[in-house]
PDB file of N, CA and C in Angstrom:
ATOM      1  N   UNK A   1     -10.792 -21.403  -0.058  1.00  0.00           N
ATOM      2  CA  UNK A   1     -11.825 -21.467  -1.066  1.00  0.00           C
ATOM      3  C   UNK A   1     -11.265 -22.161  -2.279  1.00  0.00           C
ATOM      4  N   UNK A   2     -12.061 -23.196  -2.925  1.00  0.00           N
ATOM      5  CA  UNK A   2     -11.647 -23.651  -4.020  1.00  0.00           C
ATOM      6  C   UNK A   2     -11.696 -23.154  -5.052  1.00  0.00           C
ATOM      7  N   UNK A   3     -12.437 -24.131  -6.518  1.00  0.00           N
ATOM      8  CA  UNK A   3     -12.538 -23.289  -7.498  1.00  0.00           C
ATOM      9  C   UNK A   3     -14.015 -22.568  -8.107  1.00  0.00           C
ATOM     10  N   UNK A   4     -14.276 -21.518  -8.632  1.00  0.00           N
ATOM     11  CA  UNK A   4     -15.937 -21.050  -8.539  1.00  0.00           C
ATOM     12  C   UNK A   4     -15.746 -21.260 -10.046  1.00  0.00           C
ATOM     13  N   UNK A   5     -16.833 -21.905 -10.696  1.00  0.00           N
ATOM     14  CA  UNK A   5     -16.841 -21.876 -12.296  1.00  0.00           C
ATOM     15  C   UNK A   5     -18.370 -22.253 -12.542  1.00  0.00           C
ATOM     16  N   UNK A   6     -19.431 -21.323 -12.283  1.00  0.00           N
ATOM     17  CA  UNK A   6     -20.395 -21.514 -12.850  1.00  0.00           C
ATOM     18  C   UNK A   6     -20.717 -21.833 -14.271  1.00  0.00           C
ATOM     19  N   UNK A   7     -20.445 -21.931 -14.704  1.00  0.00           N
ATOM     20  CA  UNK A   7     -20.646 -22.597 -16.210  1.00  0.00           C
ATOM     21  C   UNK A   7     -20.479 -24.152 -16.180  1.00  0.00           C
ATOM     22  N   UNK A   8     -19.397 -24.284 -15.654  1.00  0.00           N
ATOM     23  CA  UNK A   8     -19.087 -25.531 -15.601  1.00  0.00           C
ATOM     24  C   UNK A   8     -19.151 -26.304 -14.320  1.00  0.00           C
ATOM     25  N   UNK A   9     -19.937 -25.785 -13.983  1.00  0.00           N
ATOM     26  CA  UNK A   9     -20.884 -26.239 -12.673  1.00  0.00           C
ATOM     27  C   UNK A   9     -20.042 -26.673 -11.435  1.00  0.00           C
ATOM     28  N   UNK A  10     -19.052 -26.110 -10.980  1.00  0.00           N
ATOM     29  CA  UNK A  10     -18.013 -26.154  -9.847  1.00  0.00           C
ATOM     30  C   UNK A  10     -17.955 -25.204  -8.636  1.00  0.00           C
ATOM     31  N   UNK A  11     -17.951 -25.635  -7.738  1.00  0.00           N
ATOM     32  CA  UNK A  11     -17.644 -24.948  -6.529  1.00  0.00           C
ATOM     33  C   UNK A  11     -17.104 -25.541  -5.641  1.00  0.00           C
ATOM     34  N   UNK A  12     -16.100 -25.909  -5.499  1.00  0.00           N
ATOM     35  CA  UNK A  12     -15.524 -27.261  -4.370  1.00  0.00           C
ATOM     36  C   UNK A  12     -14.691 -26.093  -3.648  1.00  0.00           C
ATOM     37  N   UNK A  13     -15.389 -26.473  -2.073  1.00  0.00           N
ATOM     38  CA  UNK A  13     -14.381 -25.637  -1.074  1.00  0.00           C
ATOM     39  C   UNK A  13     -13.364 -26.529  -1.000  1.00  0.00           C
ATOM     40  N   UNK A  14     -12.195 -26.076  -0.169  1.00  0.00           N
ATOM     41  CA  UNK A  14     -10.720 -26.843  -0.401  1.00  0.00           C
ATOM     42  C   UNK A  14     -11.467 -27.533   1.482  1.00  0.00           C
ATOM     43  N   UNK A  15     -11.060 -29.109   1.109  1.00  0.00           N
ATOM     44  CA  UNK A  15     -11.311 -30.162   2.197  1.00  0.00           C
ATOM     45  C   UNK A  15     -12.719 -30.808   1.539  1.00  0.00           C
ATOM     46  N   UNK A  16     -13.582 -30.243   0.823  1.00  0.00           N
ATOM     47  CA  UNK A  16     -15.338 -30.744   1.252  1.00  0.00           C
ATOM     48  C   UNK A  16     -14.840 -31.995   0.422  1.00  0.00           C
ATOM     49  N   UNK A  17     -15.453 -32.600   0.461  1.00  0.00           N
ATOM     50  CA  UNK A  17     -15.456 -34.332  -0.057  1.00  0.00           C
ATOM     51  C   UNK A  17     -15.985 -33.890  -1.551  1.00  0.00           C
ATOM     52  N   UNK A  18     -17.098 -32.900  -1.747  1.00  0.00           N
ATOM     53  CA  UNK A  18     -17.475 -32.783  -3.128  1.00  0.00           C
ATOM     54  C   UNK A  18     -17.848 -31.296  -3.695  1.00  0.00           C
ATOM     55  N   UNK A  19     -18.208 -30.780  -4.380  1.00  0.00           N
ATOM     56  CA  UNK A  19     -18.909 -29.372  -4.673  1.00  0.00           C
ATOM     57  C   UNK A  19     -19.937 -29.112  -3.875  1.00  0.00           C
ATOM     58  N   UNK A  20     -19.963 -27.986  -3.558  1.00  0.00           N
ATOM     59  CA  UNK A  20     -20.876 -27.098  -2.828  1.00  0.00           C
ATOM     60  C   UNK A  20     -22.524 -27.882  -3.458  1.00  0.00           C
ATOM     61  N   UNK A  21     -23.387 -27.795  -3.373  1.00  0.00           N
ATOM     62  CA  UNK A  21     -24.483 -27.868  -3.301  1.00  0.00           C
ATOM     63  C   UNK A  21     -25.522 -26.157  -4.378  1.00  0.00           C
ATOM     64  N   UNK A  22     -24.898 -25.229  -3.953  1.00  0.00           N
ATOM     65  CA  UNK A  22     -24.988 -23.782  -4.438  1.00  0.00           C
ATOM     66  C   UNK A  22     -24.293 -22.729  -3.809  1.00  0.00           C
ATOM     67  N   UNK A  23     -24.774 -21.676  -4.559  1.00  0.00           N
ATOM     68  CA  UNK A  23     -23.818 -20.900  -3.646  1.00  0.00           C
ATOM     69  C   UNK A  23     -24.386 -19.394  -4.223  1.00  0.00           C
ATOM     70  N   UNK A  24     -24.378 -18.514  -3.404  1.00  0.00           N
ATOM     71  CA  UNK A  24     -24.843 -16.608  -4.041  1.00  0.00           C
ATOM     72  C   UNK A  24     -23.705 -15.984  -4.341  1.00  0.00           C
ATOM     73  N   UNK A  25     -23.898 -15.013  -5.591  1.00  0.00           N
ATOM     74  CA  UNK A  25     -23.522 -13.857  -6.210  1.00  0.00           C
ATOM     75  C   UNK A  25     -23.969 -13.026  -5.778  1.00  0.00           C
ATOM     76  N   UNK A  26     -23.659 -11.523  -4.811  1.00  0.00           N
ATOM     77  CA  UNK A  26     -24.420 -10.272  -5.128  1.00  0.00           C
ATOM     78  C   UNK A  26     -23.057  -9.257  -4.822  1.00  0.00           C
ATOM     79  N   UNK A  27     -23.774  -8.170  -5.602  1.00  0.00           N
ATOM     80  CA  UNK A  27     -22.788  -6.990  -5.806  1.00  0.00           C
ATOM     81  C   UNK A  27     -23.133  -6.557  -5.405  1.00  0.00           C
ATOM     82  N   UNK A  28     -21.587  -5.359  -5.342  1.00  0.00           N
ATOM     83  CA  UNK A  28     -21.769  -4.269  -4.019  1.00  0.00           C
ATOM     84  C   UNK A  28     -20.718  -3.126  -4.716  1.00  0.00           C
ATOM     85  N   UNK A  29     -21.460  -2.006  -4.649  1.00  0.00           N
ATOM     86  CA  UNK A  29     -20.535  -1.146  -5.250  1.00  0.00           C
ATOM     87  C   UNK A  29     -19.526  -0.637  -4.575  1.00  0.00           C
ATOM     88  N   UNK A  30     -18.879  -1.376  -3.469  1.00  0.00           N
ATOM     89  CA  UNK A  30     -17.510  -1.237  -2.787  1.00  0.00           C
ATOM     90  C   UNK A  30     -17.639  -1.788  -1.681  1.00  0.00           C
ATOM     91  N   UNK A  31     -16.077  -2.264  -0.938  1.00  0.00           N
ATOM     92  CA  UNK A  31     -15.906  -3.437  -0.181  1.00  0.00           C
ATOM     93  C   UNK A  31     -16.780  -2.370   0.627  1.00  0.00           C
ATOM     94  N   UNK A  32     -16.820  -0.999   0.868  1.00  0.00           N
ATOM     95  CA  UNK A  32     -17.347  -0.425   2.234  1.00  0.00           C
ATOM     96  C   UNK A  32     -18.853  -0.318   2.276  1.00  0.00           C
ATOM     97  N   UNK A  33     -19.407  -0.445   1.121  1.00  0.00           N
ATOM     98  CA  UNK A  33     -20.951  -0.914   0.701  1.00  0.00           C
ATOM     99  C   UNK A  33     -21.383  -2.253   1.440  1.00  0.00           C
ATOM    100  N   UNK A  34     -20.636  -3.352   1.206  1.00  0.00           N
ATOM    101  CA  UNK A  34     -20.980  -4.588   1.238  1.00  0.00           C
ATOM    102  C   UNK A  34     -20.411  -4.697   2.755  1.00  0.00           C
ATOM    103  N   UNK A  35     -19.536  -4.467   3.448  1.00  0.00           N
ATOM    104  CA  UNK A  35     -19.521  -4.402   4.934  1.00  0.00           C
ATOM    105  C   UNK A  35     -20.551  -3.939   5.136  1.00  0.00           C
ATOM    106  N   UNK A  36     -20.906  -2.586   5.101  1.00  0.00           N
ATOM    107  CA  UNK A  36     -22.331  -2.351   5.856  1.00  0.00           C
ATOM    108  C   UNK A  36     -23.598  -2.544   5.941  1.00  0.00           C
ATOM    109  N   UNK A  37     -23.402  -3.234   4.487  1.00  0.00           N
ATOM    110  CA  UNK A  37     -25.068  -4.231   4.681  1.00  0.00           C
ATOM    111  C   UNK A  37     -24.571  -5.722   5.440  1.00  0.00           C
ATOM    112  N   UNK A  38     -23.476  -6.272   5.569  1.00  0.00           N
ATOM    113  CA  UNK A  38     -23.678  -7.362   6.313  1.00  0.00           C
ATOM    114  C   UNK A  38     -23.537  -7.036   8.133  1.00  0.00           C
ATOM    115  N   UNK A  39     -23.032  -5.660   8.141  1.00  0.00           N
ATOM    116  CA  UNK A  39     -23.392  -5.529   9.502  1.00  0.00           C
ATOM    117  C   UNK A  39     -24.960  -4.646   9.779  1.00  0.00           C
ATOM    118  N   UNK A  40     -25.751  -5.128   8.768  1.00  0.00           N
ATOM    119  CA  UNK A  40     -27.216  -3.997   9.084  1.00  0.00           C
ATOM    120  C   UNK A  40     -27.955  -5.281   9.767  1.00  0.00           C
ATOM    121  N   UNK A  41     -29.116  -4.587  10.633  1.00  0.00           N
ATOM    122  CA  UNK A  41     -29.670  -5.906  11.370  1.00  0.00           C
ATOM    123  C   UNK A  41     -30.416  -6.852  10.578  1.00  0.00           C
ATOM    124  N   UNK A  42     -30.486  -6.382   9.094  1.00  0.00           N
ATOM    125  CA  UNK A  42     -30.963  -7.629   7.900  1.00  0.00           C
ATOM    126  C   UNK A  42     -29.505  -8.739   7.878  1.00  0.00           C
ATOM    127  N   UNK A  43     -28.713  -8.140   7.396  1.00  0.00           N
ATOM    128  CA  UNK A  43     -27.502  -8.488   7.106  1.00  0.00           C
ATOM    129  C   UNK A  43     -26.984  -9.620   8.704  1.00  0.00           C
ATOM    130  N   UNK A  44     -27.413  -8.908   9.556  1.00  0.00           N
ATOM    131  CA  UNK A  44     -27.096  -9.915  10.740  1.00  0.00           C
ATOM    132  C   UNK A  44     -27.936 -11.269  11.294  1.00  0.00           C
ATOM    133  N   UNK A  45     -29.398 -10.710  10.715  1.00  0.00           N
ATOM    134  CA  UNK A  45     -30.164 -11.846  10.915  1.00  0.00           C
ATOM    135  C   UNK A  45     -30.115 -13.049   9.831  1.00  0.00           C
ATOM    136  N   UNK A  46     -29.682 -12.463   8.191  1.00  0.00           N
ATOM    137  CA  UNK A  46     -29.602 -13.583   7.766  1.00  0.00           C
ATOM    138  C   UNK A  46     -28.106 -14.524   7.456  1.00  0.00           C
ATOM    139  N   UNK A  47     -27.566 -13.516   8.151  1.00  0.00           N
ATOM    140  CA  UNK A  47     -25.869 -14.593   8.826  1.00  0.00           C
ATOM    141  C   UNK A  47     -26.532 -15.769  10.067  1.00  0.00           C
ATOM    142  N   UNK A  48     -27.361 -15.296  10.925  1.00  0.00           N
ATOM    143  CA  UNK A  48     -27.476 -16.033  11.833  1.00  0.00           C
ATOM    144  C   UNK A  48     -28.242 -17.206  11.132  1.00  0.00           C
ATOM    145  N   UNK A  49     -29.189 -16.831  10.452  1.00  0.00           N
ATOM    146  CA  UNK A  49     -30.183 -18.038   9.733  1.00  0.00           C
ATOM    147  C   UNK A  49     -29.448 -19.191   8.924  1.00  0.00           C
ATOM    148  N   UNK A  50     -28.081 -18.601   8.573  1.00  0.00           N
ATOM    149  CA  UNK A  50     -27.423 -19.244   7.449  1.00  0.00           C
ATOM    150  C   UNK A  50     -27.251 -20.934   8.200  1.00  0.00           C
ATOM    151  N   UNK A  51     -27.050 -21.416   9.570  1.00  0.00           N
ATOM    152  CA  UNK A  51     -26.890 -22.861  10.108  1.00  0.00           C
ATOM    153  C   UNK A  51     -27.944 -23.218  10.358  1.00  0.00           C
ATOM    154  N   UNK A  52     -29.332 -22.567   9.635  1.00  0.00           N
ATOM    155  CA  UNK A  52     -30.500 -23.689   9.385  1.00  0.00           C
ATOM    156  C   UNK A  52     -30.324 -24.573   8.021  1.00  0.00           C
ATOM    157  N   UNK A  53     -29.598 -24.047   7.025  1.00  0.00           N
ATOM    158  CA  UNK A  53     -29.627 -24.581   5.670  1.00  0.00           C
ATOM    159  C   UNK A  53     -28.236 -24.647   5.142  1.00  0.00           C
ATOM    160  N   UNK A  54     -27.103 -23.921   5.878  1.00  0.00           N
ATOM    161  CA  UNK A  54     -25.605 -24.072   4.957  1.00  0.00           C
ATOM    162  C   UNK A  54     -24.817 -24.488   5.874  1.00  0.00           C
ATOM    163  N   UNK A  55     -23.731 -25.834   5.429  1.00  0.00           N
ATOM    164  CA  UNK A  55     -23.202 -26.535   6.635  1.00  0.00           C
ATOM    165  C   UNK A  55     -21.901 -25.778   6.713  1.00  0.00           C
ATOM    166  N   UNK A  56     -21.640 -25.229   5.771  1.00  0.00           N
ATOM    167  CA  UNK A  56     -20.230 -24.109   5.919  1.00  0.00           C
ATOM    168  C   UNK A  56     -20.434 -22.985   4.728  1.00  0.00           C
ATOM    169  N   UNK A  57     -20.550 -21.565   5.073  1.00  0.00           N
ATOM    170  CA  UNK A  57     -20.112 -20.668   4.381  1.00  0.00           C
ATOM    171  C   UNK A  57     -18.746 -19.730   4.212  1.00  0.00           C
ATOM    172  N   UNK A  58     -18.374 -19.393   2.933  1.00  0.00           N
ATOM    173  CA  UNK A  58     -17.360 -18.791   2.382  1.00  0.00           C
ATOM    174  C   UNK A  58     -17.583 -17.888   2.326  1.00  0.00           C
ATOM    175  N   UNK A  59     -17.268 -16.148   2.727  1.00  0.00           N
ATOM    176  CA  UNK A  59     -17.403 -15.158   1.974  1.00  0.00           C
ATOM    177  C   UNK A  59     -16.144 -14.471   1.239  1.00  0.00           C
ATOM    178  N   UNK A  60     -16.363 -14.443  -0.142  1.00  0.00           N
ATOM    179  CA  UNK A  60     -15.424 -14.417  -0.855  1.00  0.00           C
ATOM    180  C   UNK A  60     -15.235 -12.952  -1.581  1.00  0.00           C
ATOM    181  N   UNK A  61     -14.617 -11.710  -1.338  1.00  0.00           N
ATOM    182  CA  UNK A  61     -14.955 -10.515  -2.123  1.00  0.00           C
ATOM    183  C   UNK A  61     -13.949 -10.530  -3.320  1.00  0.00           C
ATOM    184  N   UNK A  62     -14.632  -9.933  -4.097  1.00  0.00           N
ATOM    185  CA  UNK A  62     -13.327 -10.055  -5.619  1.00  0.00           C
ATOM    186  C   UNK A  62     -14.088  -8.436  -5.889  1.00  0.00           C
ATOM    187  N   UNK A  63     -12.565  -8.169  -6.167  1.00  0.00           N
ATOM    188  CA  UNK A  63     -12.888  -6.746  -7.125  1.00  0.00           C
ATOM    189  C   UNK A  63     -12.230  -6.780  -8.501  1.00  0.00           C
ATOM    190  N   UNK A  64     -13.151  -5.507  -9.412  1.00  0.00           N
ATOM    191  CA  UNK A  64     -13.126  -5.979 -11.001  1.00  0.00           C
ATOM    192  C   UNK A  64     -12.239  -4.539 -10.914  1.00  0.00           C
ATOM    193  N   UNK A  65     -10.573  -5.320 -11.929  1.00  0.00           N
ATOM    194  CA  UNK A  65      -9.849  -4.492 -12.538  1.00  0.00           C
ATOM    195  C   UNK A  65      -9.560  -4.554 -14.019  1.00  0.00           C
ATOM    196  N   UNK A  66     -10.231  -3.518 -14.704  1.00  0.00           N
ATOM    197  CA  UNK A  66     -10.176  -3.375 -16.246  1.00  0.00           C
ATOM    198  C   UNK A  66      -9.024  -3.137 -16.497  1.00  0.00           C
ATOM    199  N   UNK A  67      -8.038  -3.393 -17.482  1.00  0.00           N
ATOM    200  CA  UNK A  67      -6.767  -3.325 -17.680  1.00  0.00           C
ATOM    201  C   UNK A  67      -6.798  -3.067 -19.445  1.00  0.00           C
ATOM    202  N   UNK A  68      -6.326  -1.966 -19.679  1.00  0.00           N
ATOM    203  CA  UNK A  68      -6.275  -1.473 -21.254  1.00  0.00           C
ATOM    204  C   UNK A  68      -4.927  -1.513 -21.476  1.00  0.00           C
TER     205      UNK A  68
END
């Protein structure tokens, strides 16, 4: 995965010739949240749909660490 900088309008996977085209944000209140909606049969049908419209997807999880 390259670099993600919405603001500054970037998303270049590492190889693509140019930036992504777009790309989704959604949260999940833990990696074990967000596994189980992509294995729910929503979650599976719209993985399968994804090679009508995206020529390569990334799934990328980041978790938020507050540091005081």
């Amino acid at each position: 995965m390259g670099f993600l900088d919405p603001e500054a309008g970037g998303l270049t996977p590492e190889g693509a010739d140019g930036p992504a085209d777009g790309y989704a944000m959604m949260g999940f209140a833990s990696l074990e949240t967000m596994e189980a909606a992509f294995a729910s049969s929503a979650g599976r049908e719209a993985a399968a749909d994804t090679s009508n419209f995206a020529k390569a997807v990334h799934r990328v999880a980041v978790d938020e660490t507050v540091v005081i």
